[in-house]
Protein backbone atom coordinates (compact mmCIF):
# COMPACT_ATOMS: atom_id res chain seq x y z
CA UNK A 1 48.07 -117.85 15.47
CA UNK A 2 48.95 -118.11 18.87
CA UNK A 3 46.84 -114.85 20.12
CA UNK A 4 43.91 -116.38 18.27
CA UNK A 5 44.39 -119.98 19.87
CA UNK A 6 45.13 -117.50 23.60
CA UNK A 7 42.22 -116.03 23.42
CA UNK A 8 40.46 -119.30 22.61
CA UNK A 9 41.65 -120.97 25.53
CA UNK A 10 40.68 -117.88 27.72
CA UNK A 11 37.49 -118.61 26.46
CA UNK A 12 37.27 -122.34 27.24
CA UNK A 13 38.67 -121.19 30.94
CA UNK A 14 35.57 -119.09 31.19
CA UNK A 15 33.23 -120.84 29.81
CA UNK A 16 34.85 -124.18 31.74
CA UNK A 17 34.33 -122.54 35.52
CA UNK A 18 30.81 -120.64 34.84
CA UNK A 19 29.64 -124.39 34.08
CA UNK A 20 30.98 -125.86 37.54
CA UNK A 21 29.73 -122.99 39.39
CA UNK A 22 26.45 -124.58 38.11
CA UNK A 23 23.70 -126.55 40.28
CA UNK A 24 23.01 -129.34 38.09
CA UNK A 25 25.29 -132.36 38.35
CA UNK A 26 25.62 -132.27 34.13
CA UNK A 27 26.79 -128.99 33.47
CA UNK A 28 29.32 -129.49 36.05
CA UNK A 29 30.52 -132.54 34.57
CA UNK A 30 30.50 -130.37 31.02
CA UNK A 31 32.71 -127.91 32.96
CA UNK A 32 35.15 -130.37 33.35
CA UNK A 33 35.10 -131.68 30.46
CA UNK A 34 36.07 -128.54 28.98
CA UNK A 35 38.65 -127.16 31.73
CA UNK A 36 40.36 -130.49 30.75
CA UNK A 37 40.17 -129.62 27.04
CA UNK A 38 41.45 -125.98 27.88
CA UNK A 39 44.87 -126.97 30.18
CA UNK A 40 45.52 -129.41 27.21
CA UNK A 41 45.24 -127.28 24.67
CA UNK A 42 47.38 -124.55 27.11
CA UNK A 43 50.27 -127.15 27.30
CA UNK A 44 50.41 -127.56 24.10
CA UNK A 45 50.15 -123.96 22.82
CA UNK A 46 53.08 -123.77 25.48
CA UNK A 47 55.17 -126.16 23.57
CA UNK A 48 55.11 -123.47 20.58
CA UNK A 49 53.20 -123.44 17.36
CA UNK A 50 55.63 -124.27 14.73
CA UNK A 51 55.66 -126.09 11.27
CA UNK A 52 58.48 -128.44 11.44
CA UNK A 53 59.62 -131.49 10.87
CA UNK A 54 58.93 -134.37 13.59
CA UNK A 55 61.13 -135.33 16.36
CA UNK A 56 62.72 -137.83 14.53
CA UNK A 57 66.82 -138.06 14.50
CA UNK A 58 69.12 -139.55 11.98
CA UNK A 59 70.33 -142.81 12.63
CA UNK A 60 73.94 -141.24 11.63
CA UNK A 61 73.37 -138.30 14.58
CA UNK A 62 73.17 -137.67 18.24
CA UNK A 63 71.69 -134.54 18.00
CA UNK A 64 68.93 -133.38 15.43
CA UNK A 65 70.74 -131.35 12.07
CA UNK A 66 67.79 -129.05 12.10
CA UNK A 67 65.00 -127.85 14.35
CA UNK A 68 62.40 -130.36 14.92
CA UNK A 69 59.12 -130.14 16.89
CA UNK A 70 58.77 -130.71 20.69
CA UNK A 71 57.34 -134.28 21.55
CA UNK A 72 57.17 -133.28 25.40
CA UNK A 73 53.95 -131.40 24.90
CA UNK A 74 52.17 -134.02 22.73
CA UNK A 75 53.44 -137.06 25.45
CA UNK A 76 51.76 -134.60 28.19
CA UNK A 77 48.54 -133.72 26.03
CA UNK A 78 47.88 -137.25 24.80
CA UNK A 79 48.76 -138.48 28.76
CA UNK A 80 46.47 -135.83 29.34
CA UNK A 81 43.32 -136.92 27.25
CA UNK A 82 43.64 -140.73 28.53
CA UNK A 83 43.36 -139.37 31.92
CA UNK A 84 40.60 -136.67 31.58
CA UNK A 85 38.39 -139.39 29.54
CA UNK A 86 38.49 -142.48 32.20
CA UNK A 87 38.25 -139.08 35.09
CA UNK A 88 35.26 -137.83 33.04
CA UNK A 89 33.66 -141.97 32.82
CA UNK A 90 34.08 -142.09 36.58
CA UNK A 91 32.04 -138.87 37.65
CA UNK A 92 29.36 -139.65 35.06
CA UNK A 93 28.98 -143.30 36.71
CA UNK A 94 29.23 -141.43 39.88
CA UNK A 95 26.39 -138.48 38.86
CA UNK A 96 24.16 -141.32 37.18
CA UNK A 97 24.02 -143.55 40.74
CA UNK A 98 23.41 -140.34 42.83
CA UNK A 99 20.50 -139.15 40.48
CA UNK A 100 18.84 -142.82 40.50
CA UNK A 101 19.20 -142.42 44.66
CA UNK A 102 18.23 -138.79 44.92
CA UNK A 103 15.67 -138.36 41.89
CA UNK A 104 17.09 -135.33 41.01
CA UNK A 105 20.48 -133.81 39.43
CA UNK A 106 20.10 -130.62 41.36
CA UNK A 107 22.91 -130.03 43.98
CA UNK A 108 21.05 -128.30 46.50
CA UNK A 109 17.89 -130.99 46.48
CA UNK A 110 20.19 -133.60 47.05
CA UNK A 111 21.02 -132.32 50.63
CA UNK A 112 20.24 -136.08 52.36
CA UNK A 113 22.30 -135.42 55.47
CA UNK A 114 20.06 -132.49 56.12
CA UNK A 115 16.45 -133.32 55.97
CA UNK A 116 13.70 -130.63 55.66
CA UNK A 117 11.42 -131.44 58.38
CA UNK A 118 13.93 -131.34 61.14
CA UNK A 119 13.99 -128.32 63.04
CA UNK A 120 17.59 -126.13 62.60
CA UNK A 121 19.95 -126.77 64.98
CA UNK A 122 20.48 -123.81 68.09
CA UNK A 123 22.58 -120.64 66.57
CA UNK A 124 23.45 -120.12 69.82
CA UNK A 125 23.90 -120.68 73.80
């Protein structure tokens, strides 16, 4: 299970930074999207794959009687997803306002700073 759920997140990895290296504002934000999906679902493969009962203890013990699950990698993940979706609402906002100034969602068109009929600045003295 866990080479099988490895491999998957290699693939998410992969699949994650070939979509930021992208030039279009949306695939980048679909990059991130899923880089965020793969690191959670990294933390909690980390916190081992296992089929047991919940963290819960006795009221009569201090310590659990038998081996329970971790509930630090779920607390991280679910932190995690809170965090990733209001990150995610932000640069969508933030994409949407620069394509309604720009006109375009390509990265190299919206160069502003540098415009096109200006001549280039001296490469040398």
């Amino acid at each position: 299970m866990e080479t099988g759920l490895a491999v998957l997140i290699g693939l998410f990895f992969a699949v994650a930074v070939y979509l930021m290296l992208s030039k279009q504002l949306v695939r980048m934000l679909l990059g991130i999207v899923i880089l965020g999906n793969a690191v959670n679902m990294l933390i909690f493969t980390s916190g081992r794959l296992t089929r047991e009962v919940p963290p819960v203890i006795p009221a009569d013990l201090y310590v659990p009687a038998e081996a329970t699950a971790n509930p630090l990698p779920q607390a991280l993940v679910l932190t995690a997803i809170v965090i990733s979706f209001s990150f995610f609402a932000f640069l969508l906002v933030l994409a949407f306002r620069a394509y309604q100034e720009t006109g375009t969602d390509d990265v190299n068109e919206m160069r502003i700073a540098e415009p096109e009929n200006d001549p280039a600045p001296p490469q040398g003295y």
